[in-house]
Structure formats: structure tokens, C-alpha cells
Protein backbone atom coordinates (compact mmCIF):
# COMPACT_ATOMS: atom_id res chain seq x y z
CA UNK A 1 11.64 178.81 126.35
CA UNK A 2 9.74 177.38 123.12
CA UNK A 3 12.56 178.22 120.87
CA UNK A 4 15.13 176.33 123.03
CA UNK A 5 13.13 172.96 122.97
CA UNK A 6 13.01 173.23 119.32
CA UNK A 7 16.26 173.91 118.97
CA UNK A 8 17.29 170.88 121.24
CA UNK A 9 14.26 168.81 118.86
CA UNK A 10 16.15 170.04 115.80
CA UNK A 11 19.69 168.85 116.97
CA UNK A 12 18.43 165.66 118.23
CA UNK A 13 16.48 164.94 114.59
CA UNK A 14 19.91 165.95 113.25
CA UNK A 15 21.43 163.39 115.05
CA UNK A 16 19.23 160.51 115.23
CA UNK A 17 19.55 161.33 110.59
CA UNK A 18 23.54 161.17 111.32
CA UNK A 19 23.42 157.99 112.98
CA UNK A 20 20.99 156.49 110.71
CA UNK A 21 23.76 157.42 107.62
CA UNK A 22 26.44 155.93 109.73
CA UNK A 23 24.40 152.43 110.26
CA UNK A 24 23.79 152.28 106.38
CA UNK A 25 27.51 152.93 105.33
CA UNK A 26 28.45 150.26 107.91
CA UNK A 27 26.23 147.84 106.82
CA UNK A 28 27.30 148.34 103.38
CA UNK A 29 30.39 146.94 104.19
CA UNK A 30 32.41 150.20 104.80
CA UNK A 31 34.20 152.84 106.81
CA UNK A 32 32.04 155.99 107.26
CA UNK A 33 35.97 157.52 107.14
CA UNK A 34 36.50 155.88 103.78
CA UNK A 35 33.13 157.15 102.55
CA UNK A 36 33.76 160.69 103.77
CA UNK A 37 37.24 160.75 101.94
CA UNK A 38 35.59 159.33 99.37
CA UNK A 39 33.20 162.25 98.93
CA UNK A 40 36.57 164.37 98.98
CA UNK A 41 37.69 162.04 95.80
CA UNK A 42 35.01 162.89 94.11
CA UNK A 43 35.77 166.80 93.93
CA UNK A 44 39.81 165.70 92.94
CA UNK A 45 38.16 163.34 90.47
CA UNK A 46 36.68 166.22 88.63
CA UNK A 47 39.71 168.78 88.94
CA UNK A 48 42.32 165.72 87.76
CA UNK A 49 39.90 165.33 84.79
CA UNK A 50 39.63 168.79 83.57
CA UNK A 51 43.24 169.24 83.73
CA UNK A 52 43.67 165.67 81.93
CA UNK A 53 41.44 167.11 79.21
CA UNK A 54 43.20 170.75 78.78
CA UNK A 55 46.95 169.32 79.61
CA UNK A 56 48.22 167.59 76.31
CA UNK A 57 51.27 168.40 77.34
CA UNK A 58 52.69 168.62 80.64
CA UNK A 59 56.45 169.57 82.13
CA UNK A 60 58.56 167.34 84.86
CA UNK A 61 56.19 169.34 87.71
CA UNK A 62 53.39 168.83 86.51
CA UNK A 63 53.33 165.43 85.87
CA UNK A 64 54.61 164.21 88.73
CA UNK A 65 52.15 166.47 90.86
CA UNK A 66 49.07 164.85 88.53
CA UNK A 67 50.93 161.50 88.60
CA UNK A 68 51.02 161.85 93.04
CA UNK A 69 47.26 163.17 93.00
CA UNK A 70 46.09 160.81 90.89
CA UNK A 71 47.51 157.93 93.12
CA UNK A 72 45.84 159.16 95.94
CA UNK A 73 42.33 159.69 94.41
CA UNK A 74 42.29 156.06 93.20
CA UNK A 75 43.15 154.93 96.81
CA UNK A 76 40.42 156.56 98.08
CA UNK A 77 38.08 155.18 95.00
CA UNK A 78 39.34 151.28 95.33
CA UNK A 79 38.01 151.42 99.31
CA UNK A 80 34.17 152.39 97.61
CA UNK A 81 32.20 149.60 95.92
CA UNK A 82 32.34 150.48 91.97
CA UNK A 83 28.39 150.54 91.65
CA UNK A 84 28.21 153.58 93.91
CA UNK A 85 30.60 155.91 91.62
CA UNK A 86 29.92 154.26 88.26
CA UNK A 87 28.44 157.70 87.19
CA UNK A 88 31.75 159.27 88.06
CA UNK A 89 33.02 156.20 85.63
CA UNK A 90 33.99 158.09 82.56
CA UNK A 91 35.85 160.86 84.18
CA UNK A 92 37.56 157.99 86.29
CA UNK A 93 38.55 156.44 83.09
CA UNK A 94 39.94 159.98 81.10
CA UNK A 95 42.09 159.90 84.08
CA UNK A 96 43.78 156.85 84.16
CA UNK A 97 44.38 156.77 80.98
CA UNK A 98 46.06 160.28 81.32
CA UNK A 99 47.57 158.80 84.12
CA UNK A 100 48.85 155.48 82.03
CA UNK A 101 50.61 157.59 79.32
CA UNK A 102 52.42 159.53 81.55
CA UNK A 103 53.56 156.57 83.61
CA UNK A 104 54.95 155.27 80.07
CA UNK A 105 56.22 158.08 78.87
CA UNK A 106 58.42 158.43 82.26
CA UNK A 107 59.17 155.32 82.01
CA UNK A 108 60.34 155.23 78.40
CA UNK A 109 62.49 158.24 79.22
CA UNK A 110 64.36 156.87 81.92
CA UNK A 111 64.92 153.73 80.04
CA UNK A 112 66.37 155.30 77.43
């Protein structure tokens, strides 16, 4: 009979921690959704940068796949305030610049 009570205390600490998390993400201005696919961006950020850092050189596929991804993760970035990922800055910037010189070099190639 003990254990039961603590495991209803336990869930209900859990839960009165979950709400508390909620309340400070909404009254930092933003979606707990946005935050919690933010979270997600975070894990893309750092797959999108080590394959920006191995891939000089990338076919038709593969760009566009990196070029769709990359879209996506910085959606999910421009809904967070900057100063919470500015540690994730420098892997944010490898990317778009990978990202930029792909977007030219498409572009120059269907110009031409």
C-alpha cells in the first residue's frame, strides 16, 4: 500500500516539474511545440554539420536531400530566440554556409 502512494507522489512531482517547464517556455514568449521540435533541431543540427564537414563534394541526391533538411532545421531554429542556441552557433553557421554554396552552385548550373 506504501509503494502505491509513492508511486502516485512520484507521478504527481513529475507533473507538477512538467507544468512548471511548460509555464517557463510560455512565458518566454514561445510554443512548448516549437521548443520540443526545437530540441529535435538540435540533433539534425549536428548530423547536417558533420556531413557539411566530410561532404566536399556532393551528387544531384545528395544535395538536394541536405539542401531540403537543411530548410527544415532552420525553420525550426528561427521560431527559438538566438540567445538560447548561440552555443549551437558555429555548427549553425558551417551549415549555412554549406548550404549557401550549394544554393549557388545550383543556381549557377541552371543558369548556364
Amino acid at each position: 500500500m506504501v509503494i502505491i502512494y509513492v508511486i502516485y507522489l512520484v507521478l504527481f512531482v513529475v507533473a507538477i516539474v512538467a507544468a512548471c517547464v511548460c509555464l517557463k517556455i510560455k512565458a518566454s514568449g514561445m510554443n512548448v511545440k516549437d521548443f520540443l521540435e526545437f530540441i529535435v533541431a538540435i540533433n539534425d543540427l549536428d548530423t547536417l554539420y558533420i556531413y557539411s564537414k566530410s561532404k566536399i563534394h556532393m551528387n544531384d541526391s545528395e544535395q538536394k536531400a541536405f539542401l531540403k533538411e537543411a530548410e527544415k532545421m532552420f525553420s525550426k531554429f528561427e521560431k527559438v530566440p538566438s540567445m538560447i542556441w548561440e552555443d549551437e552557433y558555429e555548427k549553425y553557421s558551417q551549415v549555412l554556409e554549406t548550404y549557401k554554396n550549394i544554393r549557388m552552385l545550383r543556381w549557377s548550373e541552371t543558369t548556364a
